[in-house]
Protein backbone atom coordinates (compact mmCIF):
# COMPACT_ATOMS: atom_id res chain seq x y z
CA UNK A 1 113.52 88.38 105.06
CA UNK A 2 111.14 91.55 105.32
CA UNK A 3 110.51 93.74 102.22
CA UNK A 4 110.48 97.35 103.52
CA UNK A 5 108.80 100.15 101.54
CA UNK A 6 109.01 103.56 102.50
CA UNK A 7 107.42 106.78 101.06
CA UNK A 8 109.71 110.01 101.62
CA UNK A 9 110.06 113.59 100.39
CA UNK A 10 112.21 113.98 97.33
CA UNK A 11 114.73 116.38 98.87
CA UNK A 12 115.63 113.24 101.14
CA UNK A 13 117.03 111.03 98.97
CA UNK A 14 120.79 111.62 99.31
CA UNK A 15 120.06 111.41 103.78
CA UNK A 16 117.99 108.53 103.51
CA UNK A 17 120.87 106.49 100.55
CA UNK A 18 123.39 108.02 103.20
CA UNK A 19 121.47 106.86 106.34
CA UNK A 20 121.21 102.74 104.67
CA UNK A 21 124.60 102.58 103.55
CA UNK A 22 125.63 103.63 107.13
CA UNK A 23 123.55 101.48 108.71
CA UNK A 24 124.99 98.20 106.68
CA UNK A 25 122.07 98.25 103.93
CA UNK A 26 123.42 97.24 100.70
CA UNK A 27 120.90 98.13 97.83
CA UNK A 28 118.07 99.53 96.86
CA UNK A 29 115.39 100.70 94.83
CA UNK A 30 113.83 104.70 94.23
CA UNK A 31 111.19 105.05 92.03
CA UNK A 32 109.12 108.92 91.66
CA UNK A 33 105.79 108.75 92.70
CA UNK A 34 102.73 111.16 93.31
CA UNK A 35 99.91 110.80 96.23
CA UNK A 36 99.12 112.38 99.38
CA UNK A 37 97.74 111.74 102.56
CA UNK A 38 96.59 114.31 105.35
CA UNK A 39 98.62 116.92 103.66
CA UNK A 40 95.77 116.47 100.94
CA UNK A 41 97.51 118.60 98.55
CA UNK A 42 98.35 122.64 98.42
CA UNK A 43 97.11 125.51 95.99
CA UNK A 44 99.74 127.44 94.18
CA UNK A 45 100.03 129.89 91.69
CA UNK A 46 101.16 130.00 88.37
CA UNK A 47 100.82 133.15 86.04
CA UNK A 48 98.10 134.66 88.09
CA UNK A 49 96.05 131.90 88.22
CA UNK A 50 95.59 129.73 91.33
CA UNK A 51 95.14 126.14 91.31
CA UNK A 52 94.89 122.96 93.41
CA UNK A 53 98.08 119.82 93.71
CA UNK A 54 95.65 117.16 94.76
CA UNK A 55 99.22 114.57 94.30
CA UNK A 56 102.16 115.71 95.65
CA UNK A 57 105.74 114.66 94.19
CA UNK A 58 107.25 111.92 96.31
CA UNK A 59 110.12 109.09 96.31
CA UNK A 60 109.25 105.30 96.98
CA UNK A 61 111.99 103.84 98.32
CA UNK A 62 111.94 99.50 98.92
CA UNK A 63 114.79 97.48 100.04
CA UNK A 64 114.97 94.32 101.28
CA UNK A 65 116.26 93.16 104.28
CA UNK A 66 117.86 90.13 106.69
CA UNK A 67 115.28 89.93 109.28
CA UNK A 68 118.13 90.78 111.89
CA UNK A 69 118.89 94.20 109.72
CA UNK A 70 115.06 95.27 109.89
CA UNK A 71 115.09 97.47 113.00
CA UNK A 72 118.50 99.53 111.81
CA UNK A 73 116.95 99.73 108.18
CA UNK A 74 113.95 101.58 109.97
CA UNK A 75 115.66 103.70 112.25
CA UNK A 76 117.79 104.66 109.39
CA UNK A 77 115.18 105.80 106.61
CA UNK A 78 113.88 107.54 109.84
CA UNK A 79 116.63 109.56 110.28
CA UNK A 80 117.12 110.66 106.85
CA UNK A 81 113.65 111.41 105.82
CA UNK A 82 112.42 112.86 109.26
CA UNK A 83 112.31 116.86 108.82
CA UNK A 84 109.37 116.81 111.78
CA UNK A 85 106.74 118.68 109.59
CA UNK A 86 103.65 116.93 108.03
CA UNK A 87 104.10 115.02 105.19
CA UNK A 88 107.68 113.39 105.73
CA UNK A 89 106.01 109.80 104.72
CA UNK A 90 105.49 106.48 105.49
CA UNK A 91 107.00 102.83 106.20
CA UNK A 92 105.97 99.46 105.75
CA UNK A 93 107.33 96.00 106.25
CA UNK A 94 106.02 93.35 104.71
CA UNK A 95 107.22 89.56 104.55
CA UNK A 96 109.76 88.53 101.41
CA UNK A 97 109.04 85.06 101.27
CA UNK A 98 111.74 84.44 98.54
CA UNK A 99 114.60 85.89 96.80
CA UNK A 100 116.51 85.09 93.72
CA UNK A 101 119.50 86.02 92.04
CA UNK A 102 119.14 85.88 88.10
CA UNK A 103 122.87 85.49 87.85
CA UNK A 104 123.91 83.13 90.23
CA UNK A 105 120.48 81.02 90.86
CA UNK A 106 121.58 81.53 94.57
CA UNK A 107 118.41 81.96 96.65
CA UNK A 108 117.00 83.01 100.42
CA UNK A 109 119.59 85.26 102.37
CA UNK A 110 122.38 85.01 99.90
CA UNK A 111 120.94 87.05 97.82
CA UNK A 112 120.77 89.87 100.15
């Protein structure tokens, strides 16, 4: 089981869900978050006064995933969150070592 995490622009979310659920991904997780990375931020202006956005607004998204779903859960968060300008995000995979369900007890794949 892999543990994918994936950092996207808020204005994805609805492509991204969309993306998963046609790919065969069942579940997941969004969560707001701020950072940045080359974009290092933007200046804007608000009533006259300009200012620096060192941490820009964006979405975490995890899931986890069947080792043999990996590749499709990729390709799909890349579709949805790719708009081809800087700053559409990031993924990692890491390794899920275990999984439980609280309701069941079932563990491993089964919970997926």
């Amino acid at each position: 089981m892999k543990w994918v995490t994936a950092i996207i622009k808020p204005f994805k979310q609805d492509e991204v869900r969309e993306a998963l659920t046609a790919a065969g991904i069942q579940g997941l997780t969004v969560t707001e978050v701020r950072g940045f990375g080359r974009q290092k931020g933007h200046t804007e202006l608000y009533r006259g006064a300009e200012y620096q956005v060192d941490f820009l607004p964006k979405l975490k998204v995890e899931i986890a995933v069947d080792d043999s779903q990996l590749d499709a859960a990729i390709e799909a968060i890349q579709k949805g969150a790719r708009t081809g300008k800087i700053g559409d995000g990031k993924i990692f995979v890491m390794d899920l070592e275990q999984a439980v369900r609280i309701r069941t007890g079932e563990t491993g794949g089964d919970v997926l």
